[in-house]
C-alpha atoms as a PDB file:
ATOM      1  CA  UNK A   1     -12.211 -28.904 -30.251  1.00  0.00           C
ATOM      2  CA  UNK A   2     -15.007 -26.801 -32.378  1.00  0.00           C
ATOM      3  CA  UNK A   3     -13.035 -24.640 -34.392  1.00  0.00           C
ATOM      4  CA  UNK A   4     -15.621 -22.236 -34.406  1.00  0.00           C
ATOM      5  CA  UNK A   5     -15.234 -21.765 -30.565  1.00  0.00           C
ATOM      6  CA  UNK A   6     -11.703 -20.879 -30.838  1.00  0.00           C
ATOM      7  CA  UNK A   7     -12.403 -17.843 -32.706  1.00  0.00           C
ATOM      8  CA  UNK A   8     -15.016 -16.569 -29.946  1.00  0.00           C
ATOM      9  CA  UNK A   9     -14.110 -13.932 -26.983  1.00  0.00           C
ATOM     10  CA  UNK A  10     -14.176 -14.660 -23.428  1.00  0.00           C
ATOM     11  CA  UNK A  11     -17.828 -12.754 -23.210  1.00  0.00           C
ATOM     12  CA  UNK A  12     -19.093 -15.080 -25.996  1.00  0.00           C
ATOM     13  CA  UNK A  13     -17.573 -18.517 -24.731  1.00  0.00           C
ATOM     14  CA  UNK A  14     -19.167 -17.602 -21.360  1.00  0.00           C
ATOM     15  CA  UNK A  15     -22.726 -16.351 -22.683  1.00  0.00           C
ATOM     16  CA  UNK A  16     -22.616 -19.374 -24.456  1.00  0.00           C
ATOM     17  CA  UNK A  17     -21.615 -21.116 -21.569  1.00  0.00           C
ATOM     18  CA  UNK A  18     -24.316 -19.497 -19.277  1.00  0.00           C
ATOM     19  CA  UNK A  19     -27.088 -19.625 -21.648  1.00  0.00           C
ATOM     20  CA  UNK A  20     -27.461 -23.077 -21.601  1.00  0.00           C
ATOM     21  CA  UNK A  21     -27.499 -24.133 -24.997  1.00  0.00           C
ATOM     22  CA  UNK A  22     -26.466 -27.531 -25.744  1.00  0.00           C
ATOM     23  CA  UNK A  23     -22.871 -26.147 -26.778  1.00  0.00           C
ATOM     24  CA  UNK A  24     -22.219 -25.703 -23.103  1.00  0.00           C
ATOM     25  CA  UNK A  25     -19.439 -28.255 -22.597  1.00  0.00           C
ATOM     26  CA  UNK A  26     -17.825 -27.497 -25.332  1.00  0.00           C
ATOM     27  CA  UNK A  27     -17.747 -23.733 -24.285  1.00  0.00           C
ATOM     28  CA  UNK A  28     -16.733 -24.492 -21.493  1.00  0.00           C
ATOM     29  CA  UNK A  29     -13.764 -26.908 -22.256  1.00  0.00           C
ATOM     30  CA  UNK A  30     -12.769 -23.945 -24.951  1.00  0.00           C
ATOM     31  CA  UNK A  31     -12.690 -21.946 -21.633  1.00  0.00           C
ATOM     32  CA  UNK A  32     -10.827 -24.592 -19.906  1.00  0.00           C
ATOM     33  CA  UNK A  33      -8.119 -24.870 -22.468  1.00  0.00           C
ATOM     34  CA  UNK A  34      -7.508 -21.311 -22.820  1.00  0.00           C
ATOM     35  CA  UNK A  35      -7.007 -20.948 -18.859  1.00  0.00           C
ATOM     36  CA  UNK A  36      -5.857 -23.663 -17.397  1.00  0.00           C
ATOM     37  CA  UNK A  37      -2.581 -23.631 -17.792  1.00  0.00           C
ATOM     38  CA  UNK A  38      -2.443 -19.780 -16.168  1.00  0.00           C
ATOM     39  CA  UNK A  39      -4.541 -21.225 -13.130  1.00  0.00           C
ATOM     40  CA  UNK A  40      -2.816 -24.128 -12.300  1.00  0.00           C
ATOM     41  CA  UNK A  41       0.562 -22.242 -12.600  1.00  0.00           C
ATOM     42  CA  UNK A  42      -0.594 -19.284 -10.064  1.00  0.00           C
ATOM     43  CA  UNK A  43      -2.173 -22.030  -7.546  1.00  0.00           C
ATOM     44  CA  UNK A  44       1.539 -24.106  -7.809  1.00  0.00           C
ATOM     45  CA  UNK A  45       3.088 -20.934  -6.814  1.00  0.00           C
ATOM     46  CA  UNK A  46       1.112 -20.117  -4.156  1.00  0.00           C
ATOM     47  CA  UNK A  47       0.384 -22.889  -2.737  1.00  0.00           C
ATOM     48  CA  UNK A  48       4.255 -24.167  -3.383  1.00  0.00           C
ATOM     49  CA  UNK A  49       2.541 -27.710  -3.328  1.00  0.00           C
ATOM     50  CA  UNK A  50       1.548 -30.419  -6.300  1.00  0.00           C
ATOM     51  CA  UNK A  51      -1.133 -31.918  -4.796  1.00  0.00           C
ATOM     52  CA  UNK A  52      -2.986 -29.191  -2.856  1.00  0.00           C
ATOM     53  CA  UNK A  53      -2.007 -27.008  -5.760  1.00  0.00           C
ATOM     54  CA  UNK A  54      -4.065 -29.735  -7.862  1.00  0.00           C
ATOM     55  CA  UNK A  55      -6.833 -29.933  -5.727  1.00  0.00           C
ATOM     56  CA  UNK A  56      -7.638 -26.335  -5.673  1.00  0.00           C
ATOM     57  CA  UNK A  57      -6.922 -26.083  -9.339  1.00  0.00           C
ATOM     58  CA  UNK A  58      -9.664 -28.652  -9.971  1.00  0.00           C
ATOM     59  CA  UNK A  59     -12.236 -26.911  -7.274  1.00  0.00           C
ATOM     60  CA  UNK A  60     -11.690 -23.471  -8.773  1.00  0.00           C
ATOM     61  CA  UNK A  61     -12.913 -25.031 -12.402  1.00  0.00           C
ATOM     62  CA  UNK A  62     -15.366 -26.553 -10.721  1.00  0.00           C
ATOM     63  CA  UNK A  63     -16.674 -23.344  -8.899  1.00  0.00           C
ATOM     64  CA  UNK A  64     -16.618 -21.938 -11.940  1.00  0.00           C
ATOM     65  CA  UNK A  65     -19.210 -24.172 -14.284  1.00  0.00           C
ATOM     66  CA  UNK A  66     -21.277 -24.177 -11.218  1.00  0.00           C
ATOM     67  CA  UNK A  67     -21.222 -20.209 -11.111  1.00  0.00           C
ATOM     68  CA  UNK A  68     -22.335 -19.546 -14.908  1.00  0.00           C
ATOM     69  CA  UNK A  69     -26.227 -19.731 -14.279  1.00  0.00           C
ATOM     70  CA  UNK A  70     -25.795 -16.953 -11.566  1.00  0.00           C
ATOM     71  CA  UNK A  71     -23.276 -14.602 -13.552  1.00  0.00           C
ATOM     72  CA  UNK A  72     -24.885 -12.568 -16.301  1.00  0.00           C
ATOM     73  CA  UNK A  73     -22.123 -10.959 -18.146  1.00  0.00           C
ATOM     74  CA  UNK A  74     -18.042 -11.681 -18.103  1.00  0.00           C
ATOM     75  CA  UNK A  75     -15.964  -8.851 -18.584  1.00  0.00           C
ATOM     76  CA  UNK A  76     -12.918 -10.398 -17.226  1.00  0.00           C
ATOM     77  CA  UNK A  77     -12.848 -13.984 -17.301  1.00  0.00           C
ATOM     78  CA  UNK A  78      -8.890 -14.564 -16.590  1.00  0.00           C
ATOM     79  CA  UNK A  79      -9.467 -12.359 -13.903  1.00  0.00           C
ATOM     80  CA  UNK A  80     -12.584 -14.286 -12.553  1.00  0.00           C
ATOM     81  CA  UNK A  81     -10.702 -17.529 -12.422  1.00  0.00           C
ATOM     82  CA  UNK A  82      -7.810 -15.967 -10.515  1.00  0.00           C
ATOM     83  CA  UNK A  83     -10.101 -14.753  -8.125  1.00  0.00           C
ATOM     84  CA  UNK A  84     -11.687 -17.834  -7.395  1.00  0.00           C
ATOM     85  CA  UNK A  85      -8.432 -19.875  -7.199  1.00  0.00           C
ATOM     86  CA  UNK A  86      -7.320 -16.958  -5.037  1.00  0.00           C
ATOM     87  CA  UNK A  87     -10.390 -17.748  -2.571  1.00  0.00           C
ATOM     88  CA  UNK A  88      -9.656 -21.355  -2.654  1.00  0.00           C
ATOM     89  CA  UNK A  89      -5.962 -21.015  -1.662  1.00  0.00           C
ATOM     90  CA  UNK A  90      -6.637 -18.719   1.122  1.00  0.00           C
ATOM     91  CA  UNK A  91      -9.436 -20.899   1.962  1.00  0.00           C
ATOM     92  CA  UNK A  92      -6.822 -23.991   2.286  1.00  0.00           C
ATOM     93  CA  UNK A  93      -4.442 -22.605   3.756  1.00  0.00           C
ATOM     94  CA  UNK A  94      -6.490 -21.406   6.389  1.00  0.00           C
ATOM     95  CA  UNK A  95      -7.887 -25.066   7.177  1.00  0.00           C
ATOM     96  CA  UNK A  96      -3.882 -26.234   7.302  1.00  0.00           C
ATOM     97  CA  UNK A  97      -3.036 -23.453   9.410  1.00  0.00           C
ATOM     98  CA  UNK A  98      -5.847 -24.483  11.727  1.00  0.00           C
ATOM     99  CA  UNK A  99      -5.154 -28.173  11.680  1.00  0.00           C
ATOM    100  CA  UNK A 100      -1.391 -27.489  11.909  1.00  0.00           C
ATOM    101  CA  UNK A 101       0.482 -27.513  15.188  1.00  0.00           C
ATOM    102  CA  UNK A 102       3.904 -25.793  13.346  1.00  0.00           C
ATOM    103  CA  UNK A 103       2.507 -22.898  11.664  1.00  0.00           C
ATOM    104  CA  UNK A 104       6.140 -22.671   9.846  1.00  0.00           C
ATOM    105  CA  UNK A 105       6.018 -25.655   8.197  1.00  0.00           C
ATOM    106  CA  UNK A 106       2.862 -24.590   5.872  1.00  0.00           C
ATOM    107  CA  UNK A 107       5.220 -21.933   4.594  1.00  0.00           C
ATOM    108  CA  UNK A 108       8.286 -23.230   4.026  1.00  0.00           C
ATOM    109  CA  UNK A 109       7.624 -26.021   1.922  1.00  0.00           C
ATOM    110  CA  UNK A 110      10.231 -27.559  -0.846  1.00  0.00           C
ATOM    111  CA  UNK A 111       9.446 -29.639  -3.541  1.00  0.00           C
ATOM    112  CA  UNK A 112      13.197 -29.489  -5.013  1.00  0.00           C
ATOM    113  CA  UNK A 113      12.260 -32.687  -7.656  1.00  0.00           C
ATOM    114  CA  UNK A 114      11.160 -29.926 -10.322  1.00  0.00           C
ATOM    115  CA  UNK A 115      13.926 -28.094  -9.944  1.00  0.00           C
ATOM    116  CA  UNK A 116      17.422 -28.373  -9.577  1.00  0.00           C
ATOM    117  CA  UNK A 117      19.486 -25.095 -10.242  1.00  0.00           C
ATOM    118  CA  UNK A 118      20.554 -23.499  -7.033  1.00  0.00           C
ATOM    119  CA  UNK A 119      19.509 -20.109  -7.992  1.00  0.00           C
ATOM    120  CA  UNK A 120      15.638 -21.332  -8.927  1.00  0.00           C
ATOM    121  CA  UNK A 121      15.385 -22.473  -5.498  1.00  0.00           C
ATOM    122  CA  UNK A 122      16.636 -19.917  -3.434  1.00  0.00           C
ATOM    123  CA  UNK A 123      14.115 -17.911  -5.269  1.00  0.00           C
ATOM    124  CA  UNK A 124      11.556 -20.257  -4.602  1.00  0.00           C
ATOM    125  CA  UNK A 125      12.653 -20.017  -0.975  1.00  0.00           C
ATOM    126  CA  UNK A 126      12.408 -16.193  -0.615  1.00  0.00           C
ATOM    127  CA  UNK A 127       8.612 -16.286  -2.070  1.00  0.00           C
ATOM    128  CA  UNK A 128       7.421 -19.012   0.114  1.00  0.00           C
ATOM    129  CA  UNK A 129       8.979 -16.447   2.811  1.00  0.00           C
ATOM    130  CA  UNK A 130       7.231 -14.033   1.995  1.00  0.00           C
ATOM    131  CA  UNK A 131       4.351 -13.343   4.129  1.00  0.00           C
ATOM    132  CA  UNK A 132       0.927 -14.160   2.097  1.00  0.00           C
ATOM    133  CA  UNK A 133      -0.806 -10.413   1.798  1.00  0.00           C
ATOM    134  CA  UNK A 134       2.613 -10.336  -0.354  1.00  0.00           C
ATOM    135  CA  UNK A 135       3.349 -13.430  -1.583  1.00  0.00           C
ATOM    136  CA  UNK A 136       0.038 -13.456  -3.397  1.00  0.00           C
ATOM    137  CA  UNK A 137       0.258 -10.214  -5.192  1.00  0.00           C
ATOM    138  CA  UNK A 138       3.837 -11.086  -5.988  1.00  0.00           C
ATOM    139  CA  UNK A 139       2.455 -14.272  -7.805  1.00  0.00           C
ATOM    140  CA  UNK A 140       0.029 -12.834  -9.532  1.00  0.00           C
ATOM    141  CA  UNK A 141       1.962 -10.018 -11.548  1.00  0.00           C
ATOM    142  CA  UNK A 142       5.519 -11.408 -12.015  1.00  0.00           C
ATOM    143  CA  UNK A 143       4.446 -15.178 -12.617  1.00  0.00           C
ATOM    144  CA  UNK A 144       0.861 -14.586 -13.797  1.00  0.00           C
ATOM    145  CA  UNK A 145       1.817 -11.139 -15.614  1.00  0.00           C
ATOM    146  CA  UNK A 146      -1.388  -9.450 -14.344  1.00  0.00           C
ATOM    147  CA  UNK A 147      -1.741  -5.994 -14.667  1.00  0.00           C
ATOM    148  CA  UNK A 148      -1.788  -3.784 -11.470  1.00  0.00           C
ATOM    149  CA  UNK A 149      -6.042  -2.785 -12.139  1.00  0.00           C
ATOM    150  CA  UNK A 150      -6.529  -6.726 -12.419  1.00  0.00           C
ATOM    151  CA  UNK A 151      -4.569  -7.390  -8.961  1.00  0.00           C
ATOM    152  CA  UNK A 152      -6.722  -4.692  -7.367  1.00  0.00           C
ATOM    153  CA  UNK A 153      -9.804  -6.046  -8.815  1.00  0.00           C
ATOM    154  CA  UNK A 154      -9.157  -9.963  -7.573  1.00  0.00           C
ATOM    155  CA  UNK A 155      -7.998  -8.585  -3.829  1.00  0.00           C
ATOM    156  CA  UNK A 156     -10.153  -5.553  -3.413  1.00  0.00           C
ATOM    157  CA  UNK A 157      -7.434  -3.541  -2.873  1.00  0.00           C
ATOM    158  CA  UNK A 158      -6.545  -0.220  -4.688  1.00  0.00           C
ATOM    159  CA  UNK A 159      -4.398   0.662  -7.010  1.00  0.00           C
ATOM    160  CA  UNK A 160      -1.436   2.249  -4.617  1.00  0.00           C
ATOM    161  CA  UNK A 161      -1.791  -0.806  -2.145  1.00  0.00           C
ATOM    162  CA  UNK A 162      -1.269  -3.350  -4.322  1.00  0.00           C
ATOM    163  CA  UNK A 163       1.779  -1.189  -5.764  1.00  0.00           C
ATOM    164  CA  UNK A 164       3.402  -0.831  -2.323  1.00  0.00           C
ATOM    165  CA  UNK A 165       3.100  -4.714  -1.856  1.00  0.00           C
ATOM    166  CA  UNK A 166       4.361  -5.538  -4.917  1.00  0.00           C
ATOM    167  CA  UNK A 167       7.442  -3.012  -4.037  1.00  0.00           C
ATOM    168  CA  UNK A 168       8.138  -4.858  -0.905  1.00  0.00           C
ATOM    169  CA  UNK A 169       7.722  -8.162  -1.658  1.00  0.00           C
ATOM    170  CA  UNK A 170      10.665  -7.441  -4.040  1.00  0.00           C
ATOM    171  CA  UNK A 171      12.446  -5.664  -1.675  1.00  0.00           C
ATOM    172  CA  UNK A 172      11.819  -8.177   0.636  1.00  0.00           C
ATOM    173  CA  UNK A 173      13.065 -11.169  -1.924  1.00  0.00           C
ATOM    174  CA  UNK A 174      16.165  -8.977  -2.516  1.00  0.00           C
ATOM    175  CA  UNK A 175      16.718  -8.183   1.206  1.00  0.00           C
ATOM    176  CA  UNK A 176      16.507 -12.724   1.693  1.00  0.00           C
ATOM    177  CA  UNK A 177      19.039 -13.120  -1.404  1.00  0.00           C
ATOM    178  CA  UNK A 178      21.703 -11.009  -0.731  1.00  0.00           C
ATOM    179  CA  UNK A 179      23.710 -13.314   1.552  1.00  0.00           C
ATOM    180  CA  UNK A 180      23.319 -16.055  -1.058  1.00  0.00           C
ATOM    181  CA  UNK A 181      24.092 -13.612  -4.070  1.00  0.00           C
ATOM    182  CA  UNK A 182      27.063 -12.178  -2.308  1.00  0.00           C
ATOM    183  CA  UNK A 183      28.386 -15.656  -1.567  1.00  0.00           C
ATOM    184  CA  UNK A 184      27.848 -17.317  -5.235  1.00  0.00           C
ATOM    185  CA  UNK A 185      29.644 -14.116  -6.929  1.00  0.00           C
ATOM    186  CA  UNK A 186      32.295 -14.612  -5.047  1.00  0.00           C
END
C-alpha cells in the first residue's frame, strides 16, 4: 500500500478518490482497508448470516466506488459506508421476508460454529430477537461504537429516538436473559 495514502484523511482519500486521478484504486483500496473490517462486522451482526452478511458487505463497497463521481465532499465517510450497508441489509431482508413463507425463521437464525460459550450465544439470541427498528441501532453503537449524532445521521432519526431505542433494546436483551442468568448463577 502507498505509504503516502496512509497518512491522508477520509476527505482527502475520497477527493482523491472522486477526482479521478490515476491514484484512484489505490485511494480507494486505502479506503477499503481502513473500513472494512467495521462494515463487514456491523452487516454479520445484523444480518446474523456469513454469506448474506458477505454479499451485502461486497455490494455496499461496491455502491460505494460507483457513488464517488456523484458525491462532492465526504465529511463522514465511516458513517457513509454504514449507511449504505444499512440500506442493503434492510433491502435483503425485505426480499427474504417476501420470498419467505415463515417470517420467524429470517430472525432467528444460529450460526453456533463461531461460537461456542453459552453466554455468547444467548446474547446472540436476544439481538436476533430483537425487533429490527432496534436491533439495528443496537448494532451500530455497542458493536460498531457509533456515536448517538452518527446513528441519527445513518437512520434519519433524532437524537432522543435513537436514545429511547437504544434504551429498550437493552432493556429488552435484559428482560430475554434473565431466565437464563437466573438459572446459570444458580
Amino acid at each position: 500500500m502507498d505509504k503516502e495514502l496512509e497518512n491522508l484523511s477520509d476527505a482527502e482519500l475520497f477527493k482523491l478518490m472522486s477526482a479521478g486521478e490515476a491514484r484512484t484504486v489505490k485511494a480507494f483500496e486505502e479506503i477499503y482497508t481502513r473500513y472494512s473490517p467495521r462494515v463487514y462486522a456491523y452487516c454479520r451482526r445484523y444480518l446474523g448470516n456469513r454469506e448474506e452478511a458477505e454479499d451485502v458487505f461486497q455490494e455496499t463497497f461496491i455502491r460505494f466506488y460507483n457513488s464517488r463521481q456523484s458525491i462532492r465532499e465526504m465529511t463522514n465517510l465511516g458513517a457513509f459506508l454504514l449507511k449504505i450497508a444499512r440500506n442493503q441489509c434492510i433491502n435483503l431482508l425485505r426480499e427474504i421476508k417476501r420470498n419467505s413463507k415463515f417470517d420467524e425463521e429470517i430472525y432467528i437464525k444460529h450460526d453456533d460454529r463461531d461460537e461456542n460459550d453459552e453466554l455468547l450465544n444467548l446474547i446472540k439470541m436476544a439481538i436476533e430477537l430483537l425487533p429490527d427498528e432496534y436491533k439495528e441501532i443496537f448494532i451500530m453503537r455497542e458493536y460498531n461504537g457509533l456515536k448517538y449524532n452518527d446513528i441519527a445521521d445513518i437512520t434519519g432519526l433524532s437524537i432522543n429516538t435513537v436514545k429511547i431505542k437504544i434504551f429498550r433494546a437493552r432493556e429488552r436483551i435484559r428482560h430475554i436473559l434473565q431466565p437464563y442468568l437466573s438459572e446459570m448463577s444458580k
